[in-house]
Protein backbone atom coordinates (compact mmCIF):
# COMPACT_ATOMS: atom_id res chain seq x y z
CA UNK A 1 129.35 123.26 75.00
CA UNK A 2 128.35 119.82 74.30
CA UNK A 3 126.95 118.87 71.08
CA UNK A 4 123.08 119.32 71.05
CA UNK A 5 120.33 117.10 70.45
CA UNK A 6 118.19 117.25 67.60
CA UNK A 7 115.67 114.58 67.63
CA UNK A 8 112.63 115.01 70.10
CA UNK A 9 109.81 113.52 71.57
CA UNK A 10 106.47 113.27 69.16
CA UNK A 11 103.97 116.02 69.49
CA UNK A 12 101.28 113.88 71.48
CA UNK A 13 103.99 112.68 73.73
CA UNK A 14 105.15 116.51 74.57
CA UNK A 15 101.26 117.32 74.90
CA UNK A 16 100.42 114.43 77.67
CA UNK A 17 104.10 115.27 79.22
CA UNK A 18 102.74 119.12 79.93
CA UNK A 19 99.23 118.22 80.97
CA UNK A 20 100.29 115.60 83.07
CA UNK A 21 102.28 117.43 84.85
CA UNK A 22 99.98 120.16 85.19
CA UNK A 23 97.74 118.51 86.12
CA UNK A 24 99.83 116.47 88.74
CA UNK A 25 101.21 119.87 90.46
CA UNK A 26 97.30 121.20 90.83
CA UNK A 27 96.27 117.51 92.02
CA UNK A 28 98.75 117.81 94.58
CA UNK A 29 97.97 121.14 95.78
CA UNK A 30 94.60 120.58 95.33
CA UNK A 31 95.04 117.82 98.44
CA UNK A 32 97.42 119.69 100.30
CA UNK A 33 94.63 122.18 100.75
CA UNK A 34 91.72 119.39 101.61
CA UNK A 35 93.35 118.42 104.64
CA UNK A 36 93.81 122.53 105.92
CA UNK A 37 90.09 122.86 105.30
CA UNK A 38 87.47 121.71 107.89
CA UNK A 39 84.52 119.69 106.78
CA UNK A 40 82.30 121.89 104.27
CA UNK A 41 80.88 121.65 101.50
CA UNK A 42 84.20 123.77 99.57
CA UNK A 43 85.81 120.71 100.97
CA UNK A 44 83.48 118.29 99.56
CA UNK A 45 83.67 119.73 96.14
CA UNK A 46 87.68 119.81 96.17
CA UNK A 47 87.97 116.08 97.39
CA UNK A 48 85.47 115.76 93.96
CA UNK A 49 87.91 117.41 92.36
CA UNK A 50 90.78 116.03 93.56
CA UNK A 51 89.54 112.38 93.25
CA UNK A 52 88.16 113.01 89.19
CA UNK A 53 91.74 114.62 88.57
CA UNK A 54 93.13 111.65 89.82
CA UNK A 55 91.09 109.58 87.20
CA UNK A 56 92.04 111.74 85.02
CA UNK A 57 95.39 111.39 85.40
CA UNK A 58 95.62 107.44 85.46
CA UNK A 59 93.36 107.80 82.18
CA UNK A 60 96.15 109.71 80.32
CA UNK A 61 99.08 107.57 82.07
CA UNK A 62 97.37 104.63 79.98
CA UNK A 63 97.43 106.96 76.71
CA UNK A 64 101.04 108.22 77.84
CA UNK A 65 101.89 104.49 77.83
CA UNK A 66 100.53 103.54 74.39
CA UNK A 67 102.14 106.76 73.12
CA UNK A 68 105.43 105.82 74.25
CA UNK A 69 105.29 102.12 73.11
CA UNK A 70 104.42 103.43 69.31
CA UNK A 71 106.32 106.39 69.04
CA UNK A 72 110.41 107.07 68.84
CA UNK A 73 111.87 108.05 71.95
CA UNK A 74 115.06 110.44 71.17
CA UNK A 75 118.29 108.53 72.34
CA UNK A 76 120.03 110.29 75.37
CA UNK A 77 123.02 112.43 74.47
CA UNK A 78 126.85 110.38 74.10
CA UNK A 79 128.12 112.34 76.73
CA UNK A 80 126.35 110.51 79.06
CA UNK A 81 127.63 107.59 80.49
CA UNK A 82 126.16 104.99 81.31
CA UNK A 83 125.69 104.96 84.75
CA UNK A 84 123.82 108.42 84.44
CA UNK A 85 121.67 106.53 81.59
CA UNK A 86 121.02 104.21 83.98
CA UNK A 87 119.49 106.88 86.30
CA UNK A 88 117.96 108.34 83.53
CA UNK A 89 115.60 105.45 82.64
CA UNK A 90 115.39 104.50 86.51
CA UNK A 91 114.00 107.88 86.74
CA UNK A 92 111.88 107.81 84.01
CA UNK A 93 110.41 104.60 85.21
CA UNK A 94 109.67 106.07 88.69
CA UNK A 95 107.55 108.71 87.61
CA UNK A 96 105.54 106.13 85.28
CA UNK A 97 105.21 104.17 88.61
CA UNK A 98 104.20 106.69 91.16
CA UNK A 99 101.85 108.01 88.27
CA UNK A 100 100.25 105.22 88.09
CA UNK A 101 100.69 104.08 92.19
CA UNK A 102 99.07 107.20 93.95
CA UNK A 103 95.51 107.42 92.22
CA UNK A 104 95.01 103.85 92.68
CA UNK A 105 95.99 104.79 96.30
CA UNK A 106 93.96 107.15 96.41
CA UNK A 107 90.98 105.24 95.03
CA UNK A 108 91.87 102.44 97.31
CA UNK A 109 91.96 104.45 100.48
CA UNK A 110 88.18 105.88 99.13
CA UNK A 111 86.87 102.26 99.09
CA UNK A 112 88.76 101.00 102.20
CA UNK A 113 86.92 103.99 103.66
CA UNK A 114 83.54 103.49 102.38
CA UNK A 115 83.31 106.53 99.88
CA UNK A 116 82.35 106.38 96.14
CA UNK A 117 84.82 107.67 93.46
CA UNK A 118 82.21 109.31 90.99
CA UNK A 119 85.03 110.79 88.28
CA UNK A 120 83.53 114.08 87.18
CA UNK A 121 80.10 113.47 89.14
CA UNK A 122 79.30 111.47 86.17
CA UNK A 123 81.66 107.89 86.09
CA UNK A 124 81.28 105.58 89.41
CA UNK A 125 84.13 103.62 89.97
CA UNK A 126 83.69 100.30 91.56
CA UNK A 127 85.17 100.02 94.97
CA UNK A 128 88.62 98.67 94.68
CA UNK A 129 89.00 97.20 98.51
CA UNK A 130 85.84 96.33 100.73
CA UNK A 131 85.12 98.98 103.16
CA UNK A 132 87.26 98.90 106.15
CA UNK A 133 88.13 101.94 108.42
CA UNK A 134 91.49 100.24 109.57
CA UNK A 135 92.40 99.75 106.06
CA UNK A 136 91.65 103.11 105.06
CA UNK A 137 93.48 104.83 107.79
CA UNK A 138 96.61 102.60 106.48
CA UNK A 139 96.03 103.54 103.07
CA UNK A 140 95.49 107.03 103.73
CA UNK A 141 99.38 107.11 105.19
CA UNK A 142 100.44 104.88 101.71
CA UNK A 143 98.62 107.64 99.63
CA UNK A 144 100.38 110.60 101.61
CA UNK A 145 103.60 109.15 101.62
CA UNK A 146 103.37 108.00 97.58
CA UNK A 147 102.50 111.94 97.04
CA UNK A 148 105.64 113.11 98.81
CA UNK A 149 107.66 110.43 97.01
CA UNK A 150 106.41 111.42 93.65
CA UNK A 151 106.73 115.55 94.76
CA UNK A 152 110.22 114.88 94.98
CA UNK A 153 110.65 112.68 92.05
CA UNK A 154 109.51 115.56 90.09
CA UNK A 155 111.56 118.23 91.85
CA UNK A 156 114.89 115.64 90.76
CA UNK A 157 113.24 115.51 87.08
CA UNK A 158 112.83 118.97 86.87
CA UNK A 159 116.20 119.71 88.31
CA UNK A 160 117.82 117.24 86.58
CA UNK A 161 116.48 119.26 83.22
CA UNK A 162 117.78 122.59 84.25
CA UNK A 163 121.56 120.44 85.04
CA UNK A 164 121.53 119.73 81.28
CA UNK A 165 120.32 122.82 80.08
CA UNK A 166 122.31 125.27 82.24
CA UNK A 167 125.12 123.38 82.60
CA UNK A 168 125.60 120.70 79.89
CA UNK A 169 124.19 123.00 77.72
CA UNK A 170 123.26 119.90 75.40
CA UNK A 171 119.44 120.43 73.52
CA UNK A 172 118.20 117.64 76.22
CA UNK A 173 115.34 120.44 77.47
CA UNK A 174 114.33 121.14 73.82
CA UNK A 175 113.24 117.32 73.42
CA UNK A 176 110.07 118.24 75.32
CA UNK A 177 109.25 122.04 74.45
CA UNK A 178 105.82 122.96 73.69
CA UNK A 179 105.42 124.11 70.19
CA UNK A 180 108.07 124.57 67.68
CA UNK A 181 108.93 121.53 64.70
């Protein structure tokens, strides 16, 4: 058994870590569903949905930032090398990126095709891209394929977490569990 890691993340960082990526999995389902449905209005209301969960989501990615600039990230464990530190951070900066990349795909594609983002049918976003149907088609394939890129991304996170706490055995999953001291 390797040696186990004490320090962990801060509270608010564990908090935006968990409801991030709850709220990532239902975004994602959320718009694998749109595109079964035919036009209606349930599909109307889940593209509302879908679009004020991605402003959502880019809202707390800024806080997630500002978190992690002023608060102490735990060091990785010594049995690491560091190659797979490397990785690690490489990652971690993948997920910031494709956080951050898909909404604003997303919102792009909605202005490319002409359509308001209205964030909880109360916030209008301004239109990111002039309308253009072209555009939008493009930018509907960049949004897709930014969705499967960060689905996977989180599938190798979350398998990546289960190598070091199955197998290395070393604390690294306790860094980010809910609750506790």
């Amino acid at each position: 058994m390797k040696s186990a890691i004490n320090a962990r993340y801060a509270k608010s960082a564990v908090l935006l870590h968990w409801l991030m990526a709850f709220l990532i999995i239902a975004c994602f389902a959320v718009g694998l569903k749109i595109w079964s449905l035919p036009l209606s209005p349930l599909r109307l209301k889940l593209i509302l949905g879908h679009k004020s969960t991605g402003i959502l989501i880019l809202s707390l990615l800024a806080l997630r930032v500002l978190v992690r600039l002023f608060s102490k990230v735990p060091p990785l464990p010594d049995h690491m090398g560091p190659g797979e530190q490397r990785l690690a951070h490489l990652g971690h900066l993948a997920l910031y990126l494709l956080m951050l990349a898909v909404p604003l795909s997303g919102w792009a594609m909605s202005s490319a095709f002409g359509i308001p983002v209205v964030a909880f049918g109360v916030v209008h976003l301004p239109a990111l891209l002039p309308a253009d149907q072209a555009l939008g088609e493009q930018l509907q394939l960049v949004h897709r394929g930014l969705n499967l890129l960060l689905a996977l991304t989180v599938i190798g996170h979350v398998l990546v977490a289960l190598k070091h706490h199955f197998i290395d055995r070393d604390g690294m999953l306790n860094r980010m569990r809910l609750g506790g001291s």
